[in-house]
C-alpha atoms as a PDB file:
ATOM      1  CA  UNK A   1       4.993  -0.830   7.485  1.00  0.00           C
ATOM      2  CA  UNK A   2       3.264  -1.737   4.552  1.00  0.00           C
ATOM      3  CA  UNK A   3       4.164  -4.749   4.090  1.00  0.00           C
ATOM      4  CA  UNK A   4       3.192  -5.482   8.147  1.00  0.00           C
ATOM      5  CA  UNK A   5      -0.200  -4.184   7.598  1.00  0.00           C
ATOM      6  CA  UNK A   6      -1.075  -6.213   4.772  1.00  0.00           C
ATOM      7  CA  UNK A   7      -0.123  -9.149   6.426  1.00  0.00           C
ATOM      8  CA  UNK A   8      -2.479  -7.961   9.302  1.00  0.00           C
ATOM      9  CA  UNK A   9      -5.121  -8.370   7.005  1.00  0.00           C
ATOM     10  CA  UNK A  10      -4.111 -11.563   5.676  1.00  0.00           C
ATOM     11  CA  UNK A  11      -3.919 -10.037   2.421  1.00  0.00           C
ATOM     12  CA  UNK A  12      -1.218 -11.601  -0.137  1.00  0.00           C
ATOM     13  CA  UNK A  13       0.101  -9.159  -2.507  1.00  0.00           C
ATOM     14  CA  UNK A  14      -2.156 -10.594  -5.442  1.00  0.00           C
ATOM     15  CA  UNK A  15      -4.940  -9.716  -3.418  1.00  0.00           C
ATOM     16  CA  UNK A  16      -4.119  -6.261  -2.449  1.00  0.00           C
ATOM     17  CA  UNK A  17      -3.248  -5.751  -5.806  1.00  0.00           C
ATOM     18  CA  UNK A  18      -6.444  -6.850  -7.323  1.00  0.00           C
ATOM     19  CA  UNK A  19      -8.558  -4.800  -4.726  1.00  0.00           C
ATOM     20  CA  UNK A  20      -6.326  -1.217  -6.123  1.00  0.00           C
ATOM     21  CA  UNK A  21      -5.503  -2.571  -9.254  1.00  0.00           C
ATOM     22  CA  UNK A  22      -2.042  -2.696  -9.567  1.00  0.00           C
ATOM     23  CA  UNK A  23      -0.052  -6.152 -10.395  1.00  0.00           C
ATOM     24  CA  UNK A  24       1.752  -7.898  -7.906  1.00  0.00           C
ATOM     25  CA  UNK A  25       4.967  -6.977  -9.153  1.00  0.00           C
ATOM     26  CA  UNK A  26       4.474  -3.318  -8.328  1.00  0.00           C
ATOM     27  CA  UNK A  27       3.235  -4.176  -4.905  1.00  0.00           C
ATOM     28  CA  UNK A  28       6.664  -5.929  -3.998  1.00  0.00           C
ATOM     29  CA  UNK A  29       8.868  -3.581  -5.280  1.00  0.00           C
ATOM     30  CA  UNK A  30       6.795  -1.089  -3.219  1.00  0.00           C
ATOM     31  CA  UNK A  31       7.184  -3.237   0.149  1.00  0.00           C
ATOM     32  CA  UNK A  32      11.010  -3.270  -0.546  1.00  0.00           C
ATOM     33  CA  UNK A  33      11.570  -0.235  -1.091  1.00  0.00           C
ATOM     34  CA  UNK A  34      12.699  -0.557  -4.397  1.00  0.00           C
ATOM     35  CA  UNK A  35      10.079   1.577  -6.105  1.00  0.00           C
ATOM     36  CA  UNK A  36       8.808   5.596  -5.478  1.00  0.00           C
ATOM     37  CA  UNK A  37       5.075   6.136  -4.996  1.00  0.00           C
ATOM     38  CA  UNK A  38       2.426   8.562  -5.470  1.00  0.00           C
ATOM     39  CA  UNK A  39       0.350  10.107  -2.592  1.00  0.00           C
ATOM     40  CA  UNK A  40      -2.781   8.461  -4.872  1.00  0.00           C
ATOM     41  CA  UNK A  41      -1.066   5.120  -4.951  1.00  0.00           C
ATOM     42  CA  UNK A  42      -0.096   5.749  -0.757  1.00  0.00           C
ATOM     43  CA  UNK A  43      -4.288   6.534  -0.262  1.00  0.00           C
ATOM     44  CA  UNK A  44      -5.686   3.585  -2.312  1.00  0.00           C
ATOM     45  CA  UNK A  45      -3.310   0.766  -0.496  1.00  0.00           C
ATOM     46  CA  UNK A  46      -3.875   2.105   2.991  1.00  0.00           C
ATOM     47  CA  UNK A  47      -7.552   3.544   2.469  1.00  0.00           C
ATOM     48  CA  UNK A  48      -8.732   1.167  -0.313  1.00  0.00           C
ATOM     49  CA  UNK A  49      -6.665  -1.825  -0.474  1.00  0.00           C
ATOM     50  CA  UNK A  50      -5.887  -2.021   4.045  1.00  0.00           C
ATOM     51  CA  UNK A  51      -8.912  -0.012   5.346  1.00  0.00           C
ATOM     52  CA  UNK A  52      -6.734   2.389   7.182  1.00  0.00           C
ATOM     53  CA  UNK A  53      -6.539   5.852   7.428  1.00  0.00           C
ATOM     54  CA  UNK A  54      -3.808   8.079   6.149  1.00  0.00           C
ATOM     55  CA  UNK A  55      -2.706  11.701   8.257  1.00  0.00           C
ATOM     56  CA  UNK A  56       0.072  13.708   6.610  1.00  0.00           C
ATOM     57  CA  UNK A  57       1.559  16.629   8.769  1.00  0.00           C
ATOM     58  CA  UNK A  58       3.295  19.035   7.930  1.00  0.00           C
ATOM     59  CA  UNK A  59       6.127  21.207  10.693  1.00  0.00           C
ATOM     60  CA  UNK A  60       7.542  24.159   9.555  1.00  0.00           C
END
């Protein structure tokens, strides 16, 4: 999904990394999967870096 929406925005990954400071590298591995993430890191490439908006829910 990520990697959809920054494409959207005609972003590259050097770009998005550069607007929440974070290399490249770290914004592949996050696109494939291949890396965990903080909620702060989830907020600052949707909110920051894609200009979207992020809703968690929680069911119990």
């Amino acid at each position: 999904m990520l990697r959809e929406a920054r494409e959207r925005k005609h972003l590259t990954q050097d770009q998005l990394g550069e607007i929440i400071d974070k290399k490249r590298s770290f914004i592949s591995r996050i696109e494939n999967d291949a890396s965990n993430m903080t909620l702060k890191t989830l907020y600052d490439i949707v909110e920051k870096g894609l200009g979207g908006k992020i809703k968690i829910q929680i069911d119990l």
